[in-house]
C-alpha atoms as a PDB file:
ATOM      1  CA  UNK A   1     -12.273  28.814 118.789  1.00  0.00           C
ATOM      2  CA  UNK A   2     -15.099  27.070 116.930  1.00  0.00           C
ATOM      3  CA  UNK A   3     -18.858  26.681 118.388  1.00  0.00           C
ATOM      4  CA  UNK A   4     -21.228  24.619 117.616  1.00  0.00           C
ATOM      5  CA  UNK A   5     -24.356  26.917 117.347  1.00  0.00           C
ATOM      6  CA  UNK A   6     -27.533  24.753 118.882  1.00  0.00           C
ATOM      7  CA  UNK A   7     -30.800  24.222 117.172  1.00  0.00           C
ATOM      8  CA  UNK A   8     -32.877  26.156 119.320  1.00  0.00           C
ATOM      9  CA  UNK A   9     -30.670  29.720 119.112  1.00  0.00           C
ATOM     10  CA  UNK A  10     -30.414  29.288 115.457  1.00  0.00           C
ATOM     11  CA  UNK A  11     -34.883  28.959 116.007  1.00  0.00           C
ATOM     12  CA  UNK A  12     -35.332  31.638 118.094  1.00  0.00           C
ATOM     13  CA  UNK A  13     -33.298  34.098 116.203  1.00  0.00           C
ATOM     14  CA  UNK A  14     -35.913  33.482 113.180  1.00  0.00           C
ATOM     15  CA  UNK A  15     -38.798  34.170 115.032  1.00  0.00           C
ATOM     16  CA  UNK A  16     -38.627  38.114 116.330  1.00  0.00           C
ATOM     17  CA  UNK A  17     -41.635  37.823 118.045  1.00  0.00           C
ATOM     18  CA  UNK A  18     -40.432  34.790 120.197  1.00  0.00           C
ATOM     19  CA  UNK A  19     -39.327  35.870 124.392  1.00  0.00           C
ATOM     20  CA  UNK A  20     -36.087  34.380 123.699  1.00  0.00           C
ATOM     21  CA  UNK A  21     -35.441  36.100 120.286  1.00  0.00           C
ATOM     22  CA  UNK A  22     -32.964  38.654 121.771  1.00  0.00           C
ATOM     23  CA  UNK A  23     -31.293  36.783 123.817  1.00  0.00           C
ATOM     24  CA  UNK A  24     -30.257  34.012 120.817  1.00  0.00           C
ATOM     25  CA  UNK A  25     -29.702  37.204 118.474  1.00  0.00           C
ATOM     26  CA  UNK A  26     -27.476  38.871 121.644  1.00  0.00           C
ATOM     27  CA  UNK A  27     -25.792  35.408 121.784  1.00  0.00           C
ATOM     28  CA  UNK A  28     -24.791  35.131 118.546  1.00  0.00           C
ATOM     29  CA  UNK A  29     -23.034  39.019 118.046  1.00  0.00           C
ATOM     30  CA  UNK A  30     -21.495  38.683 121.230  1.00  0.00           C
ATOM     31  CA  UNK A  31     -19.308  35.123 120.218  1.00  0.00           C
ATOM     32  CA  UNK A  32     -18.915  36.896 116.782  1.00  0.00           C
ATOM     33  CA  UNK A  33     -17.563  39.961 118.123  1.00  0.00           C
ATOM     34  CA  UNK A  34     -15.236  37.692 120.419  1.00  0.00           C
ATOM     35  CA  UNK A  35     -14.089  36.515 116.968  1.00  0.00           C
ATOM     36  CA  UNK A  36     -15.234  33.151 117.629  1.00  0.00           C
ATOM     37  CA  UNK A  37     -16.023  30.522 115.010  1.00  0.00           C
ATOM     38  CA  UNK A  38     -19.624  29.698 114.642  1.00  0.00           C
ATOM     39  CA  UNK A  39     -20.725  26.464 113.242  1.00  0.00           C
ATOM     40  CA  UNK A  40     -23.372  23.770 112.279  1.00  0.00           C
ATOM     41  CA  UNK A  41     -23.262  20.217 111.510  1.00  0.00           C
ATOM     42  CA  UNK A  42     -25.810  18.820 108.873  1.00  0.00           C
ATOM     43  CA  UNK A  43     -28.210  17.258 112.088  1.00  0.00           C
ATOM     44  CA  UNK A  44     -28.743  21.145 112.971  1.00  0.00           C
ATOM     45  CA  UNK A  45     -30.461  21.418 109.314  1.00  0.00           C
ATOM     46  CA  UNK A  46     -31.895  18.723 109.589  1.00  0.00           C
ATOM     47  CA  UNK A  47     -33.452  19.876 113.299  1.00  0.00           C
ATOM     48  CA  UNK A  48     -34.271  23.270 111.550  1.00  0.00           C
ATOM     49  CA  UNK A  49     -35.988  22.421 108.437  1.00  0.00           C
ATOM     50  CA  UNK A  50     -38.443  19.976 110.891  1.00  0.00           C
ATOM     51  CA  UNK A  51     -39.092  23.205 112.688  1.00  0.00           C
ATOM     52  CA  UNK A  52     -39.654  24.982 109.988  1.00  0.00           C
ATOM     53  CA  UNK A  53     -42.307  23.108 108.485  1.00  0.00           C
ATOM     54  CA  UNK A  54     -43.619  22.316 111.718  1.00  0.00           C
ATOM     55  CA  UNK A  55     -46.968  23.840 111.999  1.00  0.00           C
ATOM     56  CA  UNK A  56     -46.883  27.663 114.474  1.00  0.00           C
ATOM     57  CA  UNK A  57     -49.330  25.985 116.632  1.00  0.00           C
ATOM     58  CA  UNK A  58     -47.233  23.295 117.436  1.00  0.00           C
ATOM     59  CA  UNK A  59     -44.509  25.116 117.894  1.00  0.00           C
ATOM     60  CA  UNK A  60     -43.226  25.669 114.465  1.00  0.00           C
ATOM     61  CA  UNK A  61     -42.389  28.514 111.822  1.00  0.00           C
ATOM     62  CA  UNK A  62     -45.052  27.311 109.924  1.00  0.00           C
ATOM     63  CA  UNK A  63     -43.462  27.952 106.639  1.00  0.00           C
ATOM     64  CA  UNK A  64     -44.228  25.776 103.264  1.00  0.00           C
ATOM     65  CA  UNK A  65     -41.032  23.525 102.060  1.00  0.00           C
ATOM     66  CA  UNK A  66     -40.379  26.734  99.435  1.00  0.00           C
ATOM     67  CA  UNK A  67     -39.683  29.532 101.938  1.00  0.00           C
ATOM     68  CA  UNK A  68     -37.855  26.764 104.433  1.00  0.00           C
ATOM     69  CA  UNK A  69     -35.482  26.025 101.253  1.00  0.00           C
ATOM     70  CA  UNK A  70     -34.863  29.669 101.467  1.00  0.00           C
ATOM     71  CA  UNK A  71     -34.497  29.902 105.188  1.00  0.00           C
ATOM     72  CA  UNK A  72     -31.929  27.216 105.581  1.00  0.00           C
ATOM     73  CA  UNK A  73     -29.725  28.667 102.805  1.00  0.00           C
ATOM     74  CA  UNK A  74     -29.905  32.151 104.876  1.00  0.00           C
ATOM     75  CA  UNK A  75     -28.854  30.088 107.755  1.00  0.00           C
ATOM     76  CA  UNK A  76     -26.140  28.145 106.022  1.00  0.00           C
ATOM     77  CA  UNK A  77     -24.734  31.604 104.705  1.00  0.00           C
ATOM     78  CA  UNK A  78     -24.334  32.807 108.316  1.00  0.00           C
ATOM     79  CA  UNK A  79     -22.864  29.779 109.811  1.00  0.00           C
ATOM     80  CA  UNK A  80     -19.423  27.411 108.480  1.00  0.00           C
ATOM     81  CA  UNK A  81     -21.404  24.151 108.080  1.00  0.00           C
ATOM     82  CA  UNK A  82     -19.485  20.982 109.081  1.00  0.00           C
ATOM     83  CA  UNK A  83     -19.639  17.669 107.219  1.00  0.00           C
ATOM     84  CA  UNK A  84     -20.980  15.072 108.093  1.00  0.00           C
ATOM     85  CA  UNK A  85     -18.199  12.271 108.478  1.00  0.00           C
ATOM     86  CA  UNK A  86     -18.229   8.100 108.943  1.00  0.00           C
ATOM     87  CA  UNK A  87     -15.920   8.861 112.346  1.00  0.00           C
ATOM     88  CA  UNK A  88     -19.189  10.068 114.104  1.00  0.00           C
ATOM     89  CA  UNK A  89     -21.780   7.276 114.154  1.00  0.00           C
ATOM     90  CA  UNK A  90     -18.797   5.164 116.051  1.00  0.00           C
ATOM     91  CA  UNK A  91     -18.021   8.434 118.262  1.00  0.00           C
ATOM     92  CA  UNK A  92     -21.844   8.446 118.724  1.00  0.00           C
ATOM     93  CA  UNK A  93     -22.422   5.019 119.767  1.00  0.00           C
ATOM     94  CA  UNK A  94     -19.186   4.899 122.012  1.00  0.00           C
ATOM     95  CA  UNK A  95     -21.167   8.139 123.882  1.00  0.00           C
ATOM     96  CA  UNK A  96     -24.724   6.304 124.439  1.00  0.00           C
ATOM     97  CA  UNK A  97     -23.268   3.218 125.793  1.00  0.00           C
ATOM     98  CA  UNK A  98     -20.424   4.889 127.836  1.00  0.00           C
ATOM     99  CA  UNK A  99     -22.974   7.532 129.295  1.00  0.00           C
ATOM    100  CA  UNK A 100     -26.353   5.462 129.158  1.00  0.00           C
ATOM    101  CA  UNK A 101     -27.874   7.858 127.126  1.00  0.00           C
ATOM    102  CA  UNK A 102     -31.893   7.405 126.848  1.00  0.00           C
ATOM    103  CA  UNK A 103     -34.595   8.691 124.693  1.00  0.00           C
ATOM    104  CA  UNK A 104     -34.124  12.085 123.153  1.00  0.00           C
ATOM    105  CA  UNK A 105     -31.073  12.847 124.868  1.00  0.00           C
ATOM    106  CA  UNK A 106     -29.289  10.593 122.174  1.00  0.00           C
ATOM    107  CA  UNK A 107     -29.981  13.145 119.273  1.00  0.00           C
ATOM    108  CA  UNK A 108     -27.447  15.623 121.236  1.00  0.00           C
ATOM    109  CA  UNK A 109     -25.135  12.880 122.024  1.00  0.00           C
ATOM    110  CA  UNK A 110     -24.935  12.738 117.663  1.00  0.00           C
ATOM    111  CA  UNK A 111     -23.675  16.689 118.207  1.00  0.00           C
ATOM    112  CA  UNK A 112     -21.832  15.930 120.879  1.00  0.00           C
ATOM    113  CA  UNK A 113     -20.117  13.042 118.524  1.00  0.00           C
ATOM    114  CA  UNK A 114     -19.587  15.593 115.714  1.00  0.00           C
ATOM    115  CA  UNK A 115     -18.079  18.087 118.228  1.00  0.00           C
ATOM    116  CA  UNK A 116     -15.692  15.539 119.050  1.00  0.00           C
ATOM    117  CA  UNK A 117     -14.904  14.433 115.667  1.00  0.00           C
ATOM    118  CA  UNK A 118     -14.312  18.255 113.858  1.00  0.00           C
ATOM    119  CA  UNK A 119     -12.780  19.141 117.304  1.00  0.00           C
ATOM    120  CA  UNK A 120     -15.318  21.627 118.294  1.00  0.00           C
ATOM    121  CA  UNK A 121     -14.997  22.545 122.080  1.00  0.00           C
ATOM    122  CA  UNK A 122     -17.565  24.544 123.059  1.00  0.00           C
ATOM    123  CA  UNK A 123     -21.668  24.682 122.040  1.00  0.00           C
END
């Protein structure tokens, strides 16, 4: 089964000192060793590289656009990265107006869209 791997455990397991660091590291062996198929689409590089260069004291890695180059090819060696396809802006949109999607909640309904499109079940 293929999983779409969220933003935030793909964060927290680059940050060892984080409270949650385990727990995304834990949840990542455990689907591997269940033989799942973990995945990104191109919006969760997107999502990383801003937190990457995000300052640490707001909540970023703080790293300079060199070692975040470096850091998203790690991540895109340990993840099958999904294209990005024309089929998901019309999956999106059909989402947000079905569901009345507001605000910030519309960036997940684009994952949600991309799930839908490259058949991805579970995130």
């Amino acid at each position: 089964m293929r999983v779409l791997v969220d933003t935030n455990i793909v964060t927290r397991s680059a940050q060892p000192g984080h409270p949650m660091y385990q727990d995304a590291t834990d949840a990542v062996s455990t689907l591997r060793q269940r033989g799942e198929q973990l995945c990104l689409v191109p919006q969760n590089l997107y999502e990383y590289w801003a937190v990457c260069t995000r300052p640490a004291g707001e909540n970023g890695l703080g790293l300079d656009a060199t070692e975040a180059q470096a850091e998203l090819a790690r991540v895109k060696g340990l993840f099958e990265v999904l294209a990005d396809s024309s089929a998901i802006y019309p999956a999106w949109e059909r989402l947000v107006t079905q569901h009345a999607v507001m605000g910030r909640n519309s960036h997940d309904a684009r994952l949600v869209a991309a799930m839908e499109v490259h058949g991805v079940t579970h995130l």
